[in-house]
C-alpha atoms as a PDB file:
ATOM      1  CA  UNK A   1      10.811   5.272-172.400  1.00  0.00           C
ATOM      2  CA  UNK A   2       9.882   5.399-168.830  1.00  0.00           C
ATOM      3  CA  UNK A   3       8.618   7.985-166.851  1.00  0.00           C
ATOM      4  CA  UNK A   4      11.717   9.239-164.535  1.00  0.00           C
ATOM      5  CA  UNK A   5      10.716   8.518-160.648  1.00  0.00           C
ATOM      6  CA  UNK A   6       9.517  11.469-158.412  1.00  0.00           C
ATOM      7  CA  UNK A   7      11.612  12.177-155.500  1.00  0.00           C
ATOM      8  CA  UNK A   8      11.088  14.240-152.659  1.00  0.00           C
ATOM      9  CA  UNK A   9      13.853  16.333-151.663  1.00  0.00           C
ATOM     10  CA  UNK A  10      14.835  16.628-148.406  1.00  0.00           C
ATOM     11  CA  UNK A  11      14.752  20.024-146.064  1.00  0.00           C
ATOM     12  CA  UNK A  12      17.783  21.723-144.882  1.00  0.00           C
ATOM     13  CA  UNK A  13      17.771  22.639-140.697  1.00  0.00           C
ATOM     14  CA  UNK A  14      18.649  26.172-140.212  1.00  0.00           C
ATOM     15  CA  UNK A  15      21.596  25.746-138.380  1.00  0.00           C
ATOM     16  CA  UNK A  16      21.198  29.207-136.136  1.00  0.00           C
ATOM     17  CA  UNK A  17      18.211  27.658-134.832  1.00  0.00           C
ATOM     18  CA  UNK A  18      19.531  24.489-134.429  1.00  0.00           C
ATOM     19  CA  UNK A  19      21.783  25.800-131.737  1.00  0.00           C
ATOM     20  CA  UNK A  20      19.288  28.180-129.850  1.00  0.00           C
ATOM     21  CA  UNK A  21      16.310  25.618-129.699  1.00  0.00           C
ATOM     22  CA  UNK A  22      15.287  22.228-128.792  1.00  0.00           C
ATOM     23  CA  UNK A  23      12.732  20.145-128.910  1.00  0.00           C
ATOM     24  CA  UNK A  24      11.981  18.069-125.900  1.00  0.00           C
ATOM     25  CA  UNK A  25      10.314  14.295-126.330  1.00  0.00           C
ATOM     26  CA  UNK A  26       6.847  15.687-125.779  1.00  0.00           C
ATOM     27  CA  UNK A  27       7.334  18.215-128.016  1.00  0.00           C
ATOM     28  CA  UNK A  28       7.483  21.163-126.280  1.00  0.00           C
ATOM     29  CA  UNK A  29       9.981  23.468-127.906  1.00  0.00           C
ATOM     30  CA  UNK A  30      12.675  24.957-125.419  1.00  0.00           C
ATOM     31  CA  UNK A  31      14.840  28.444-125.317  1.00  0.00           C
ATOM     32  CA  UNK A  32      17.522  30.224-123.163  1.00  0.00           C
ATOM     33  CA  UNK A  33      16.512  33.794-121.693  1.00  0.00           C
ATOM     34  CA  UNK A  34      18.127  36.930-122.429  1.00  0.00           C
ATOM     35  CA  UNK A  35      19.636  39.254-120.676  1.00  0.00           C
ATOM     36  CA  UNK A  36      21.947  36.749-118.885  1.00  0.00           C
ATOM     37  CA  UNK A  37      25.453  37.557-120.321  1.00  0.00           C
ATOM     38  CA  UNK A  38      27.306  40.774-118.927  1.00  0.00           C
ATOM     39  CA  UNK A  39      26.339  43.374-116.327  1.00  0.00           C
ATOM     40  CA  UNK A  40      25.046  40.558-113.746  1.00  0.00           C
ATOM     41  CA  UNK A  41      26.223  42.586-111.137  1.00  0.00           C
ATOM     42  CA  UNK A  42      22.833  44.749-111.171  1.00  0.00           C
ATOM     43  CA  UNK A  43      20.738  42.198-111.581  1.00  0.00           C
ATOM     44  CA  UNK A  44      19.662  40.083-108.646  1.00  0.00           C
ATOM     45  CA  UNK A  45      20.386  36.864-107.380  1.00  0.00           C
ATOM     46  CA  UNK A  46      16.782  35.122-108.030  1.00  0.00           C
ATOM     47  CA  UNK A  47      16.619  36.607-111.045  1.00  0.00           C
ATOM     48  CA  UNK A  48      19.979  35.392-112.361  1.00  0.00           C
ATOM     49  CA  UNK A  49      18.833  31.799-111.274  1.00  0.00           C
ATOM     50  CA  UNK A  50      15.605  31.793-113.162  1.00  0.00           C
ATOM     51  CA  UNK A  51      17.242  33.778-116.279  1.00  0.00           C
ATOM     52  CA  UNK A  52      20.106  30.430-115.845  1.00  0.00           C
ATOM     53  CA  UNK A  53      17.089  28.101-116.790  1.00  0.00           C
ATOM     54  CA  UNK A  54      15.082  27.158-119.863  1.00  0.00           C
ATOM     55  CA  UNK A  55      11.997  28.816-120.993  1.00  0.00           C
ATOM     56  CA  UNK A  56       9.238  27.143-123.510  1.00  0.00           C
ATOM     57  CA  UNK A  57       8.908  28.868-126.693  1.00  0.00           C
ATOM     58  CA  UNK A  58       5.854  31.207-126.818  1.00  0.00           C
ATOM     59  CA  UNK A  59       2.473  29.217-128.808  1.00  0.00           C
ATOM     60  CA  UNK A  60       2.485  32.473-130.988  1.00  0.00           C
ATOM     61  CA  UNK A  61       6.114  31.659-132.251  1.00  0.00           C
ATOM     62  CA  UNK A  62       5.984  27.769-132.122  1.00  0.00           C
ATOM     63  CA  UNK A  63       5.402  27.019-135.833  1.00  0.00           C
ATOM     64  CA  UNK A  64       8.075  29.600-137.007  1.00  0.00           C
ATOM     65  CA  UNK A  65      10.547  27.650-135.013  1.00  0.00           C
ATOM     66  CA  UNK A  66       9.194  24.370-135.505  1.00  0.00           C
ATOM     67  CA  UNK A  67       9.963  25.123-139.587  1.00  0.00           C
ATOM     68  CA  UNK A  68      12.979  25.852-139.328  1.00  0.00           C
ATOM     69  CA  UNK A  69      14.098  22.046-137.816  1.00  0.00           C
ATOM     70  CA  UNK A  70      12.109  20.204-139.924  1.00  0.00           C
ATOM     71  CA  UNK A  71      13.338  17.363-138.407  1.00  0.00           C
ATOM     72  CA  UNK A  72      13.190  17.749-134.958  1.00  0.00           C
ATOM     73  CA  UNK A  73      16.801  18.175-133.567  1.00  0.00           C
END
């Protein structure tokens, strides 16, 4: 009888971080900021702007987010 064949199964995405992060073709891995929803009327002008644009993911949480889209979406 032969021996059945090894296969390697295959790693699901987790889908909530599928849809907060990205990962750019040089691999850095990109987030949105916080704190940019509701009550923009106290914040300031500038610091709407820069909260409107992406922010790299910190080295210290890189890997955590990296396992979680094992396949680079």
């Amino acid at each position: 009888m032969p021996k059945p064949k090894k296969v390697k199964l295959k790693l699901k995405t987790h889908r909530g971080a599928a849809k907060r992060f990205k990962i750019t073709a040089s691999g850095k891995v990109m987030r949105r900021h916080s704190f940019a929803r509701h009550i923009l009327t106290s914040k300031a002008s500038k610091r709407k702007r820069r909260l409107g644009q992406a922010a790299e993911v910190d080295k210290a949480n890189r890997g955590e987010v990296l396992r979680m889209l094992p396949y680079g979406l």
